[in-house]
ModelCIF file with pLDDT and N, C-alpha, C, O atoms, coordinates in Angstrom:
data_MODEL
#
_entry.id   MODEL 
#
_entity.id                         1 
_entity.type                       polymer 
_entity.pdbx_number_of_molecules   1 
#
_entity_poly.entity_id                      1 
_entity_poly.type                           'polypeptide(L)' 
_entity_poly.nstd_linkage                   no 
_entity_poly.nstd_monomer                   no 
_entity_poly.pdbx_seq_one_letter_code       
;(UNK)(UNK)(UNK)(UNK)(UNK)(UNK)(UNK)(UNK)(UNK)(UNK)(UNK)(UNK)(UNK)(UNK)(UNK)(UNK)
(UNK)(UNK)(UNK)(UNK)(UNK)(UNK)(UNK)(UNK)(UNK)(UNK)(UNK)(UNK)(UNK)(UNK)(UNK)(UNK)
(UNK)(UNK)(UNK)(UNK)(UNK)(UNK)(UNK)(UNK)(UNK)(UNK)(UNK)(UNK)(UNK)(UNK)(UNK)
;
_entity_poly.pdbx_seq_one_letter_code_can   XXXXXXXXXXXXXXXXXXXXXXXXXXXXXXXXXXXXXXXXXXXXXXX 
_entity_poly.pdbx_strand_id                 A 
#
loop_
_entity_poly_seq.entity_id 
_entity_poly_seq.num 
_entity_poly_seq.mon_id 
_entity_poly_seq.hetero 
1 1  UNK n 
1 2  UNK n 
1 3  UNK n 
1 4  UNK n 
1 5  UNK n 
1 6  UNK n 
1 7  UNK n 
1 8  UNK n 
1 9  UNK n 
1 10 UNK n 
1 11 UNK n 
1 12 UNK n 
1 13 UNK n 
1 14 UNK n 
1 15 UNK n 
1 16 UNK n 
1 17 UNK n 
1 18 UNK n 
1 19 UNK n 
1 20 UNK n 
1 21 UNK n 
1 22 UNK n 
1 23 UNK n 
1 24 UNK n 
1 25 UNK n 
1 26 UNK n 
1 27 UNK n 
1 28 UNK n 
1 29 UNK n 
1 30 UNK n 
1 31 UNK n 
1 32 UNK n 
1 33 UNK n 
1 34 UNK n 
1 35 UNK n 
1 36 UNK n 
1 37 UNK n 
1 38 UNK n 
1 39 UNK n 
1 40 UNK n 
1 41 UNK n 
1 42 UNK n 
1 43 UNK n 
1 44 UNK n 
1 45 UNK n 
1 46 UNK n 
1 47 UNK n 
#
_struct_asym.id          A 
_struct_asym.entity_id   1 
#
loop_
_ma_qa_metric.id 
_ma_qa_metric.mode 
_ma_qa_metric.name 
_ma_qa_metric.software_group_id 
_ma_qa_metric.type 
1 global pLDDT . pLDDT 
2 local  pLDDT . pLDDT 
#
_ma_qa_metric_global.metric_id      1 
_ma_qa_metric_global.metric_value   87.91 
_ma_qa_metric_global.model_id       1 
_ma_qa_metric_global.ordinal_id     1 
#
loop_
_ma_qa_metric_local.label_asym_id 
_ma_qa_metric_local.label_comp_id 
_ma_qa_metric_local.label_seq_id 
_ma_qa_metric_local.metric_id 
_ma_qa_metric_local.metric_value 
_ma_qa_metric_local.model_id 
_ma_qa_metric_local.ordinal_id 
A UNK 1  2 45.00 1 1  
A UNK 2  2 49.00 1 2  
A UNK 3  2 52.00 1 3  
A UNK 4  2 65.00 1 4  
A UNK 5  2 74.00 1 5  
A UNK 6  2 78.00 1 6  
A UNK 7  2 80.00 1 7  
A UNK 8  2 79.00 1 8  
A UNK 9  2 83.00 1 9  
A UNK 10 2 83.00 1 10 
A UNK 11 2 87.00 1 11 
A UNK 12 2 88.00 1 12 
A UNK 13 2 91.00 1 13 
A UNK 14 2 88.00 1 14 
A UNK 15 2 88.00 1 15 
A UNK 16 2 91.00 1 16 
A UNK 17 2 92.00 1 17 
A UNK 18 2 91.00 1 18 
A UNK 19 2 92.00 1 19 
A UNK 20 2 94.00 1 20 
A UNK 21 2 94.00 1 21 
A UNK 22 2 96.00 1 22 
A UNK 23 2 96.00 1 23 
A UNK 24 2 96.00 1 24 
A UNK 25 2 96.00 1 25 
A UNK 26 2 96.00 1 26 
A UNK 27 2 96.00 1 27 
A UNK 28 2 96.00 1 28 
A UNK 29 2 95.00 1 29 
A UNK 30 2 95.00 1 30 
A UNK 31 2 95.00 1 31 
A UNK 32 2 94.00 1 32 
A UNK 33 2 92.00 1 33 
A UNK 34 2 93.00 1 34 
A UNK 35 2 92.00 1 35 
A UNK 36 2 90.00 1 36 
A UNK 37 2 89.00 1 37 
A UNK 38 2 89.00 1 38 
A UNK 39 2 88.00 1 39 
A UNK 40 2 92.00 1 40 
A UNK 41 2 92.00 1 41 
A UNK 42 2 95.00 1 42 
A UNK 43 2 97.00 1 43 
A UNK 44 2 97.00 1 44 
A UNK 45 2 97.00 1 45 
A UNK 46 2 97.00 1 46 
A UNK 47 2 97.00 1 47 
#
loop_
_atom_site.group_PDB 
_atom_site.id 
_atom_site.type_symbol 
_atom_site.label_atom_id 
_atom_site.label_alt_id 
_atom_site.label_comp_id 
_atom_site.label_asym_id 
_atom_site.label_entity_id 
_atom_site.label_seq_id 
_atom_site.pdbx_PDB_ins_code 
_atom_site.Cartn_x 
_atom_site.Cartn_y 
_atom_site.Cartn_z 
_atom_site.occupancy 
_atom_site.B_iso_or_equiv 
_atom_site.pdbx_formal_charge 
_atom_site.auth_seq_id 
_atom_site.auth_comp_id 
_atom_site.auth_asym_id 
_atom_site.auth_atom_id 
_atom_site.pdbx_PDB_model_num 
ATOM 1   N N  . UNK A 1 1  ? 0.848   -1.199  0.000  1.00 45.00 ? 1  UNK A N  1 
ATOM 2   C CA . UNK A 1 1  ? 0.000   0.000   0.000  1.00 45.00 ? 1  UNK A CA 1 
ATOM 3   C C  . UNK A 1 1  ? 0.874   1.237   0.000  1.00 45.00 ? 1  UNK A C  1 
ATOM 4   O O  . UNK A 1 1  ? 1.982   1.328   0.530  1.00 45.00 ? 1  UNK A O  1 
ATOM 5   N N  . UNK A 1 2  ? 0.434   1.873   -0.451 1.00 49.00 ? 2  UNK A N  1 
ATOM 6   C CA . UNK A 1 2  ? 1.166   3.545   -1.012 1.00 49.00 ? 2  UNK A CA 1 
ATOM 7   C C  . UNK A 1 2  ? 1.126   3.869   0.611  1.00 49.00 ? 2  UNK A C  1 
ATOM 8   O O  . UNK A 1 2  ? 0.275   3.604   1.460  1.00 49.00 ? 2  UNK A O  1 
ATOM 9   N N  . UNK A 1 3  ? 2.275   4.483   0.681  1.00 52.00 ? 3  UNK A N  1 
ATOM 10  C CA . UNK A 1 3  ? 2.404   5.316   2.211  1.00 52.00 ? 3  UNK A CA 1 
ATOM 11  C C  . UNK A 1 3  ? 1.300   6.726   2.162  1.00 52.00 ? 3  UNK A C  1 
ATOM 12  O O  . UNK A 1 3  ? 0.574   7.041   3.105  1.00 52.00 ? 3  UNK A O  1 
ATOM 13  N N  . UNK A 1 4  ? 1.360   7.313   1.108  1.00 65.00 ? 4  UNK A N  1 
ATOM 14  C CA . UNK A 1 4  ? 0.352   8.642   1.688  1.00 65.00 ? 4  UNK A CA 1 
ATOM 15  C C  . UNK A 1 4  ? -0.973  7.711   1.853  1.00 65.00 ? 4  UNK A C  1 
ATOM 16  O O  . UNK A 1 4  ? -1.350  7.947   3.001  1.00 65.00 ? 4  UNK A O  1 
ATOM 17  N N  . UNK A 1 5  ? -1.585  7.065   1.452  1.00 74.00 ? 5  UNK A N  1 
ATOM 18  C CA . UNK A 1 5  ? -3.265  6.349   1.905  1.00 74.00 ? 5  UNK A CA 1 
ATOM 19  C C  . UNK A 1 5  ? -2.586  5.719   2.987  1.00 74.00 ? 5  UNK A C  1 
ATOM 20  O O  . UNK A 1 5  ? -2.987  4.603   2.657  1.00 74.00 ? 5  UNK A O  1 
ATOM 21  N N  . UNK A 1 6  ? -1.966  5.507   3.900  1.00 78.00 ? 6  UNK A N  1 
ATOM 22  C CA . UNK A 1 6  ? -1.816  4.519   5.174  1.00 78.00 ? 6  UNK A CA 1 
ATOM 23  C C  . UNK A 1 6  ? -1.801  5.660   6.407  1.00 78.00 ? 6  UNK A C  1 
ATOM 24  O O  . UNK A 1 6  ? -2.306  5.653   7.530  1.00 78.00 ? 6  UNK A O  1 
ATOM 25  N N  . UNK A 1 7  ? -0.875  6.783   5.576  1.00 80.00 ? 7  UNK A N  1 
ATOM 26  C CA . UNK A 1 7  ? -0.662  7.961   6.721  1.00 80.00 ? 7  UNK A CA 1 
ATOM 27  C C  . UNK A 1 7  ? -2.057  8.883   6.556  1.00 80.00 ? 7  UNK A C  1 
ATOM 28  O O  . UNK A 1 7  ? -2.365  9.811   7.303  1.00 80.00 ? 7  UNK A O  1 
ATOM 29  N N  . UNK A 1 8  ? -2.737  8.462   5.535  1.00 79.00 ? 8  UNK A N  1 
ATOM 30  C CA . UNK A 1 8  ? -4.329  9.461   5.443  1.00 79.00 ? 8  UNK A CA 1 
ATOM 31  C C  . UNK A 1 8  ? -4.892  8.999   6.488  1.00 79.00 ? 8  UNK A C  1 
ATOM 32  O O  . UNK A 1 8  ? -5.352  9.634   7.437  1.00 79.00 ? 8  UNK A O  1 
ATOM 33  N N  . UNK A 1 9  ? -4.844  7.319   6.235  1.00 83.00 ? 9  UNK A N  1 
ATOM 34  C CA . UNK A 1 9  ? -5.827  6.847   7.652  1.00 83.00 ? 9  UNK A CA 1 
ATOM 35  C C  . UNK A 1 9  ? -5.522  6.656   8.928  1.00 83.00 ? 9  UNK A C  1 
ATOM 36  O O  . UNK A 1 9  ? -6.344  6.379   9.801  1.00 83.00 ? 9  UNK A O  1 
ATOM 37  N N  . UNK A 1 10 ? -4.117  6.820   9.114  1.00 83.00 ? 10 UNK A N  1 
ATOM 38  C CA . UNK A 1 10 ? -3.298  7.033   10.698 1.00 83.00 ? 10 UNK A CA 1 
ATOM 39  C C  . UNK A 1 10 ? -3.918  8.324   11.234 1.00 83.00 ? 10 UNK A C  1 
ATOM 40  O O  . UNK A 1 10 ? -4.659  8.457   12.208 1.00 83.00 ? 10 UNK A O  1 
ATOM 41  N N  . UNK A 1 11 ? -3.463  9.225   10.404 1.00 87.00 ? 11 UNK A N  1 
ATOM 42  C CA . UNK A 1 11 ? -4.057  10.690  10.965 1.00 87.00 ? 11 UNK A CA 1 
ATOM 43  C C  . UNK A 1 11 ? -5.443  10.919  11.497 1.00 87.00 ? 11 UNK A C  1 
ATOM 44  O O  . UNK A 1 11 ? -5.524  11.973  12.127 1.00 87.00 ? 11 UNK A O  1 
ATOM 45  N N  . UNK A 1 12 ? -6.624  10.183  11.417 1.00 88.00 ? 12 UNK A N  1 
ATOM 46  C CA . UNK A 1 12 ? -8.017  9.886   11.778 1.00 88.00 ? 12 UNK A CA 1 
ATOM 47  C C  . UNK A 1 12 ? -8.012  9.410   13.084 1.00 88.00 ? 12 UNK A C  1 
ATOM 48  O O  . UNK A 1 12 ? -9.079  9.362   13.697 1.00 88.00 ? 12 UNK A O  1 
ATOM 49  N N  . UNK A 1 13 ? -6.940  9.039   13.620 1.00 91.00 ? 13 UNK A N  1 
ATOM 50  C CA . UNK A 1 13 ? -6.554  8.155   14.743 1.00 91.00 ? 13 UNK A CA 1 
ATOM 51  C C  . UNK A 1 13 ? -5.469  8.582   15.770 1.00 91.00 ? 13 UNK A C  1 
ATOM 52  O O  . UNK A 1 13 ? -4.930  7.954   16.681 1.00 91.00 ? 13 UNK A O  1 
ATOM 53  N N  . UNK A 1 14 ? -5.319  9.923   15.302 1.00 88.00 ? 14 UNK A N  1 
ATOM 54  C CA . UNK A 1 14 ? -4.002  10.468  15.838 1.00 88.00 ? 14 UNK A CA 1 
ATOM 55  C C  . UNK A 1 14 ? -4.898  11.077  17.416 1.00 88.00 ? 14 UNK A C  1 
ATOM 56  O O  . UNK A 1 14 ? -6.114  11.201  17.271 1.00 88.00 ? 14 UNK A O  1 
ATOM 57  N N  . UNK A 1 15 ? -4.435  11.361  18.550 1.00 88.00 ? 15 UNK A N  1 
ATOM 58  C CA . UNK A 1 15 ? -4.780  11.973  19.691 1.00 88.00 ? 15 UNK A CA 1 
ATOM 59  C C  . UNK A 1 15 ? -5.643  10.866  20.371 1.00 88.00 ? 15 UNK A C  1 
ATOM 60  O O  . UNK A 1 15 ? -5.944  11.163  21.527 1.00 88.00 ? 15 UNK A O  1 
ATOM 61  N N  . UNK A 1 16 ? -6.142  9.596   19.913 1.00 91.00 ? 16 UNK A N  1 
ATOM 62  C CA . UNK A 1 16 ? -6.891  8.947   20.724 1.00 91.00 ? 16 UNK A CA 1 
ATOM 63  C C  . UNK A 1 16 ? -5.718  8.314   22.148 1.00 91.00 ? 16 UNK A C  1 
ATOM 64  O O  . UNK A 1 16 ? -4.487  8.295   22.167 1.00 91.00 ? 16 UNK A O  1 
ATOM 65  N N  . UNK A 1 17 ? -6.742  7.852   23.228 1.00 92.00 ? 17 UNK A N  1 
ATOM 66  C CA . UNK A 1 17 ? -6.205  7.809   24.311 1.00 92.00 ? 17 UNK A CA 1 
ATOM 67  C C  . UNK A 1 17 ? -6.411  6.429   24.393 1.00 92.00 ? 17 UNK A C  1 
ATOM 68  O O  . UNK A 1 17 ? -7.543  6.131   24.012 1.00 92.00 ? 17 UNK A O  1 
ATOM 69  N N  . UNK A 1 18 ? -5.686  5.414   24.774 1.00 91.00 ? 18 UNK A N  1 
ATOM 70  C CA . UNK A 1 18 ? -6.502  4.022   25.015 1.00 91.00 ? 18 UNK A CA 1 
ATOM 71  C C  . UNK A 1 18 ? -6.716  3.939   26.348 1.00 91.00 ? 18 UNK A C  1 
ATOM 72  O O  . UNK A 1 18 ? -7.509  3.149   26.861 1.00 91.00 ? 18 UNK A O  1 
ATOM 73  N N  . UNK A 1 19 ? -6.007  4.763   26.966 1.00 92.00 ? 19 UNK A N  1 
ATOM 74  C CA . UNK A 1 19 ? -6.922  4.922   28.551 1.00 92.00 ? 19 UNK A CA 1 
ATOM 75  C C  . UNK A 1 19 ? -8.410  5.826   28.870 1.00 92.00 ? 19 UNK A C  1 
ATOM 76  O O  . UNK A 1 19 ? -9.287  5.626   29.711 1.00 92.00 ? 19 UNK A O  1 
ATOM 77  N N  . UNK A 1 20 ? -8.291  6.706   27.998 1.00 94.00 ? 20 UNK A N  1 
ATOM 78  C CA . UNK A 1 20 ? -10.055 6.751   28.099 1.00 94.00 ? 20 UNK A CA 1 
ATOM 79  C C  . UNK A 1 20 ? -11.268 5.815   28.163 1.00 94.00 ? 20 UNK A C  1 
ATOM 80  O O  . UNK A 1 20 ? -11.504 4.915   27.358 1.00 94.00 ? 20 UNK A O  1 
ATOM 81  N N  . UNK A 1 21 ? -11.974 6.138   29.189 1.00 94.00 ? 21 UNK A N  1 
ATOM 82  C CA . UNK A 1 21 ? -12.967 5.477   29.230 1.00 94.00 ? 21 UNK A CA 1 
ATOM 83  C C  . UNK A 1 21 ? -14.064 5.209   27.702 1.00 94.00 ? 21 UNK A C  1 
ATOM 84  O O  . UNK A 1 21 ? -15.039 4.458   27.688 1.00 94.00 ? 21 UNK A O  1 
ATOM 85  N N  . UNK A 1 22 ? -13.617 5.962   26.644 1.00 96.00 ? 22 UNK A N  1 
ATOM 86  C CA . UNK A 1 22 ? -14.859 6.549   25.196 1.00 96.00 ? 22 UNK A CA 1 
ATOM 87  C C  . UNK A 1 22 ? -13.750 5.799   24.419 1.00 96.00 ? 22 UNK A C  1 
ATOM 88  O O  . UNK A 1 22 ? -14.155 5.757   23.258 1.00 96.00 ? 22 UNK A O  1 
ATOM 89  N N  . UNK A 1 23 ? -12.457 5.142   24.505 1.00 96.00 ? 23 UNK A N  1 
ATOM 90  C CA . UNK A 1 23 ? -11.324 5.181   23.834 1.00 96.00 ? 23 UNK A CA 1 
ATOM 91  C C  . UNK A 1 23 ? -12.769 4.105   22.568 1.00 96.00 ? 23 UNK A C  1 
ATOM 92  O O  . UNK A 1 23 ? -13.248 4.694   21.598 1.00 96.00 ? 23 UNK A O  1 
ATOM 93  N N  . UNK A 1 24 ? -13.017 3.208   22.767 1.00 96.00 ? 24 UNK A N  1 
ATOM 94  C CA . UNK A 1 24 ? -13.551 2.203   21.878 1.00 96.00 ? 24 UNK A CA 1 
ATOM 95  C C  . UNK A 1 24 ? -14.447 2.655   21.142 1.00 96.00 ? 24 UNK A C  1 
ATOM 96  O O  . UNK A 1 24 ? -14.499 2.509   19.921 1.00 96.00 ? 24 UNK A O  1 
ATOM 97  N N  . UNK A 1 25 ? -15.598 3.520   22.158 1.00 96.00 ? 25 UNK A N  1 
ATOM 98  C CA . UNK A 1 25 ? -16.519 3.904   21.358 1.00 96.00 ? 25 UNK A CA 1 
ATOM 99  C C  . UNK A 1 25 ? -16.302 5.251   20.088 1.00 96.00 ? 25 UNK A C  1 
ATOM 100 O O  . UNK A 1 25 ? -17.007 5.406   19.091 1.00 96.00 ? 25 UNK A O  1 
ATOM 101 N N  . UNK A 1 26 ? -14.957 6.212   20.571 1.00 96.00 ? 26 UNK A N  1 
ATOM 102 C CA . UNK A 1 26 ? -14.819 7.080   19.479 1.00 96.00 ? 26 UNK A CA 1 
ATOM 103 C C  . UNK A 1 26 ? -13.847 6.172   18.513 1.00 96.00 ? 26 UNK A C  1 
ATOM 104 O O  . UNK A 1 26 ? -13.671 6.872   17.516 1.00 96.00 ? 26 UNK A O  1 
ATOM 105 N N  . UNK A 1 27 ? -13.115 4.897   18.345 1.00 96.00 ? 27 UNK A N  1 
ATOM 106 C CA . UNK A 1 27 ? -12.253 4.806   17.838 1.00 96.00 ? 27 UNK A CA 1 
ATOM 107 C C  . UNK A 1 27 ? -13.403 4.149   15.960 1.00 96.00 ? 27 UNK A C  1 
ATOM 108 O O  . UNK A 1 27 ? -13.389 4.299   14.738 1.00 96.00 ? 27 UNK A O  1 
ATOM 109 N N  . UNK A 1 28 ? -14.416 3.215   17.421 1.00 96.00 ? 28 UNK A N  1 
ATOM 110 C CA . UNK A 1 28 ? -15.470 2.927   16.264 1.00 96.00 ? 28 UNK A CA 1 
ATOM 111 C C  . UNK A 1 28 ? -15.795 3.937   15.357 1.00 96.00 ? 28 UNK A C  1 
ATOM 112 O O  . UNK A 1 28 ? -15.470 3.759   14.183 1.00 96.00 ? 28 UNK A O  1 
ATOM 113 N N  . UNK A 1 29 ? -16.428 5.054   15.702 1.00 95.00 ? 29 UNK A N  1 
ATOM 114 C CA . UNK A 1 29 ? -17.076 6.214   15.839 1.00 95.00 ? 29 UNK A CA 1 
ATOM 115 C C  . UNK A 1 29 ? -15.987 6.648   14.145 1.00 95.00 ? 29 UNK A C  1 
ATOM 116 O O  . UNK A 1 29 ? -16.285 7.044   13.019 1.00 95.00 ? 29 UNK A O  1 
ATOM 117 N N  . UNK A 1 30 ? -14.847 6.326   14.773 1.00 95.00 ? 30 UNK A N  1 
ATOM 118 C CA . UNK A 1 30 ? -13.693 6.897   13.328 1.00 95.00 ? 30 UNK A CA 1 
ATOM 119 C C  . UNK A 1 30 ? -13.414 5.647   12.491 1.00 95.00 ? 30 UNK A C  1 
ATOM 120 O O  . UNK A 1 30 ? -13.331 5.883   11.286 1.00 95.00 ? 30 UNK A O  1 
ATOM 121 N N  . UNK A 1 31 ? -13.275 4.568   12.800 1.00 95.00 ? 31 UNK A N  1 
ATOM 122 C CA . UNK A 1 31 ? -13.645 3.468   11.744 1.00 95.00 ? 31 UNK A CA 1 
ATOM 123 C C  . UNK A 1 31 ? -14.544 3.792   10.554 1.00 95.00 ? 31 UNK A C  1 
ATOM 124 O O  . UNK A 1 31 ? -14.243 3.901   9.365  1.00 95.00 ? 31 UNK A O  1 
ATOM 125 N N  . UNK A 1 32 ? -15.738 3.919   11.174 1.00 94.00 ? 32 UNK A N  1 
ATOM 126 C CA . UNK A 1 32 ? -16.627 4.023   10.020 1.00 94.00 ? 32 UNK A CA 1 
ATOM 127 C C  . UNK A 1 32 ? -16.791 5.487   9.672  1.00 94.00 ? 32 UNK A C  1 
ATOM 128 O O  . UNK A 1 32 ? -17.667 5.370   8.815  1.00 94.00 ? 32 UNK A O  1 
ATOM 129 N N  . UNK A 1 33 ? -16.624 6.389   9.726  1.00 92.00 ? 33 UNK A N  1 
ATOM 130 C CA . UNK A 1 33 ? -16.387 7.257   8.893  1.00 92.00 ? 33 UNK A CA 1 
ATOM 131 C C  . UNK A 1 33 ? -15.687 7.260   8.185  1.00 92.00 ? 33 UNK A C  1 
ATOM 132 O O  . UNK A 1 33 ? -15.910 7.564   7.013  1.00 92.00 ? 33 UNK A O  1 
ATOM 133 N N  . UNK A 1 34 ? -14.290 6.832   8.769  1.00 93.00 ? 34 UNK A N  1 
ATOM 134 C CA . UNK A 1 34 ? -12.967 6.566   7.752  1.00 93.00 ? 34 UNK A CA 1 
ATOM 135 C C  . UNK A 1 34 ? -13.840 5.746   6.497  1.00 93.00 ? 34 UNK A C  1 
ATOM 136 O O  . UNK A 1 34 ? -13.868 6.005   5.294  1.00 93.00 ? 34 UNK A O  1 
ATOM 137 N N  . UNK A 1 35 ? -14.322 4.991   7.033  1.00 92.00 ? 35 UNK A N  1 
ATOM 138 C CA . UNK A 1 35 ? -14.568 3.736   5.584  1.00 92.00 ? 35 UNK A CA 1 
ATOM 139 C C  . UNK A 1 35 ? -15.400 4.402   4.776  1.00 92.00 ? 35 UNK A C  1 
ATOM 140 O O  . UNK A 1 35 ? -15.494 4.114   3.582  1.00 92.00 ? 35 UNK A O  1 
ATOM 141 N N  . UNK A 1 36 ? -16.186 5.500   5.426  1.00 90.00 ? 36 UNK A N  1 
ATOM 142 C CA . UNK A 1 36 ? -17.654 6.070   4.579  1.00 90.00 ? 36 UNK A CA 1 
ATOM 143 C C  . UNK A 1 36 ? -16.983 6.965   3.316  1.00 90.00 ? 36 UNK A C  1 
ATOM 144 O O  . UNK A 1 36 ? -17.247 6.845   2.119  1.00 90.00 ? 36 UNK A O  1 
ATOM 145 N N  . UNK A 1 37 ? -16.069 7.864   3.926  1.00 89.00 ? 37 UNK A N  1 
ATOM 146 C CA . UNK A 1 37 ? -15.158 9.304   3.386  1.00 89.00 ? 37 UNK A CA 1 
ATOM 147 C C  . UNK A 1 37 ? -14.189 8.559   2.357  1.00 89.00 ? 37 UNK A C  1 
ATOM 148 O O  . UNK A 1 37 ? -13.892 9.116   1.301  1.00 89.00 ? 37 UNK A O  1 
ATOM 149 N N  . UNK A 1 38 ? -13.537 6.868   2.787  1.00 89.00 ? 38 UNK A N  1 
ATOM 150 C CA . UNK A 1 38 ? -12.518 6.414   1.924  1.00 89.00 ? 38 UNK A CA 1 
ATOM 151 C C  . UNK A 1 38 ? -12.889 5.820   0.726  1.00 89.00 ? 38 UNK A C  1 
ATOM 152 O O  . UNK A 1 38 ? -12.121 5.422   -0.150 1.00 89.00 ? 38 UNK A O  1 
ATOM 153 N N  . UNK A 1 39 ? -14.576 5.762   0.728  1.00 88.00 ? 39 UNK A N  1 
ATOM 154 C CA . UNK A 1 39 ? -15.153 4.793   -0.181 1.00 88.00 ? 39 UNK A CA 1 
ATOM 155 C C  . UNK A 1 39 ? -15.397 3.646   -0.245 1.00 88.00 ? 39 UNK A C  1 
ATOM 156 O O  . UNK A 1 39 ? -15.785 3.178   -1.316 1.00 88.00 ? 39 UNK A O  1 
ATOM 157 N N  . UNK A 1 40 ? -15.237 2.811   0.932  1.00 92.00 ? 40 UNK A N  1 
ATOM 158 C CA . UNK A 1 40 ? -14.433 1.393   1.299  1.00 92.00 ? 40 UNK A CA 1 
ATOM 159 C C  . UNK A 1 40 ? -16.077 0.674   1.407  1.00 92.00 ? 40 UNK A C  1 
ATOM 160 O O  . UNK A 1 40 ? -17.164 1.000   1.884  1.00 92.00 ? 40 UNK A O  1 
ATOM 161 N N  . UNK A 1 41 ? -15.488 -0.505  0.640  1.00 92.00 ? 41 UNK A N  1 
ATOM 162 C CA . UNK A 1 41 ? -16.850 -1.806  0.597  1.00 92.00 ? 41 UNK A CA 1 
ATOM 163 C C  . UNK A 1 41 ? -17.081 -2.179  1.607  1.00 92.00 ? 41 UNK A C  1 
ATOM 164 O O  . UNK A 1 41 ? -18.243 -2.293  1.995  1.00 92.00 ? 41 UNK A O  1 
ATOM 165 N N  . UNK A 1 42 ? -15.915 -2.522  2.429  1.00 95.00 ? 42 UNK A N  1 
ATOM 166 C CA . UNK A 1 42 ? -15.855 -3.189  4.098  1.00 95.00 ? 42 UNK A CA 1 
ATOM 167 C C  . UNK A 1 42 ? -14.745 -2.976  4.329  1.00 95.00 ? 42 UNK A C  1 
ATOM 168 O O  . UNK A 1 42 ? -13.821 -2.879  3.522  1.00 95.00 ? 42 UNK A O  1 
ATOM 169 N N  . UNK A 1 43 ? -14.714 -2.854  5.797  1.00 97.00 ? 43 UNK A N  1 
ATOM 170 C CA . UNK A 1 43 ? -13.529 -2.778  7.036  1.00 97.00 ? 43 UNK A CA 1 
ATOM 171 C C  . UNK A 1 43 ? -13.090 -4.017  7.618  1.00 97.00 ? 43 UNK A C  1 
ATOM 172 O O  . UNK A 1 43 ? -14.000 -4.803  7.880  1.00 97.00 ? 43 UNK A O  1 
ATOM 173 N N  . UNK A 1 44 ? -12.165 -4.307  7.827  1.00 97.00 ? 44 UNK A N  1 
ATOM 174 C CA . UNK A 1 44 ? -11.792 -5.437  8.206  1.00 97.00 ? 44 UNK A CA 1 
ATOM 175 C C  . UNK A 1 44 ? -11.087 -5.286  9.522  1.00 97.00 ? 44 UNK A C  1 
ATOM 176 O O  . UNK A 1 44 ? -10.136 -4.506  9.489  1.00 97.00 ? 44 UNK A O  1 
ATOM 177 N N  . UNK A 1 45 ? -11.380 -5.943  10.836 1.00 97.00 ? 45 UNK A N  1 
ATOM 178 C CA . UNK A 1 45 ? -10.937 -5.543  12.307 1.00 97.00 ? 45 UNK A CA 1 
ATOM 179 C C  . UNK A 1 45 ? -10.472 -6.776  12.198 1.00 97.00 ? 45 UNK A C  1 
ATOM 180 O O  . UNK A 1 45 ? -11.266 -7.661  11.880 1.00 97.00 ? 45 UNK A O  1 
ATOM 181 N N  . UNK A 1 46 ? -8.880  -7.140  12.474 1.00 97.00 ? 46 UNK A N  1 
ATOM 182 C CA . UNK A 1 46 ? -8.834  -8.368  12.264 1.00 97.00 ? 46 UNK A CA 1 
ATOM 183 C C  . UNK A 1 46 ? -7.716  -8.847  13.727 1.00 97.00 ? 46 UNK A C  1 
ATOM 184 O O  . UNK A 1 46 ? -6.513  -8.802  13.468 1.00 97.00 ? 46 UNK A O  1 
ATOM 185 N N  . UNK A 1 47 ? -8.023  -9.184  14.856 1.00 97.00 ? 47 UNK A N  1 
ATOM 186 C CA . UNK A 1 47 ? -6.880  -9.504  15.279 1.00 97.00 ? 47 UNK A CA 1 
ATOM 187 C C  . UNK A 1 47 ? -5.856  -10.346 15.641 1.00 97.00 ? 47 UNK A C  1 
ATOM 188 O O  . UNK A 1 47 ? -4.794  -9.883  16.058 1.00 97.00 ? 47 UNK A O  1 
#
């Protein structure tokens, strides 16, 4: 994958806290926007 589309979608993700208590629910919250704004068929959470 091209580095500028990897660092487009890092930056969506930049300032989150994983010690916040919201950490999951805003990270979702930027998942799917990311996917809405990127054009994307599906997201894949894979771990």
């Amino acid at each position: 994958m091209n580095a500028s589309l990897e660092d487009l979608c890092r930056q969506e993700f930049v300032g989150l806290d994983a010690t916040d208590p919201q950490y999951a629910v805003d990270v979702v919250d930027r998942v799917l926007g990311l996917g809405r704004r990127m054009g994307a068929s599906d997201v894949h959470l894979q771990p």
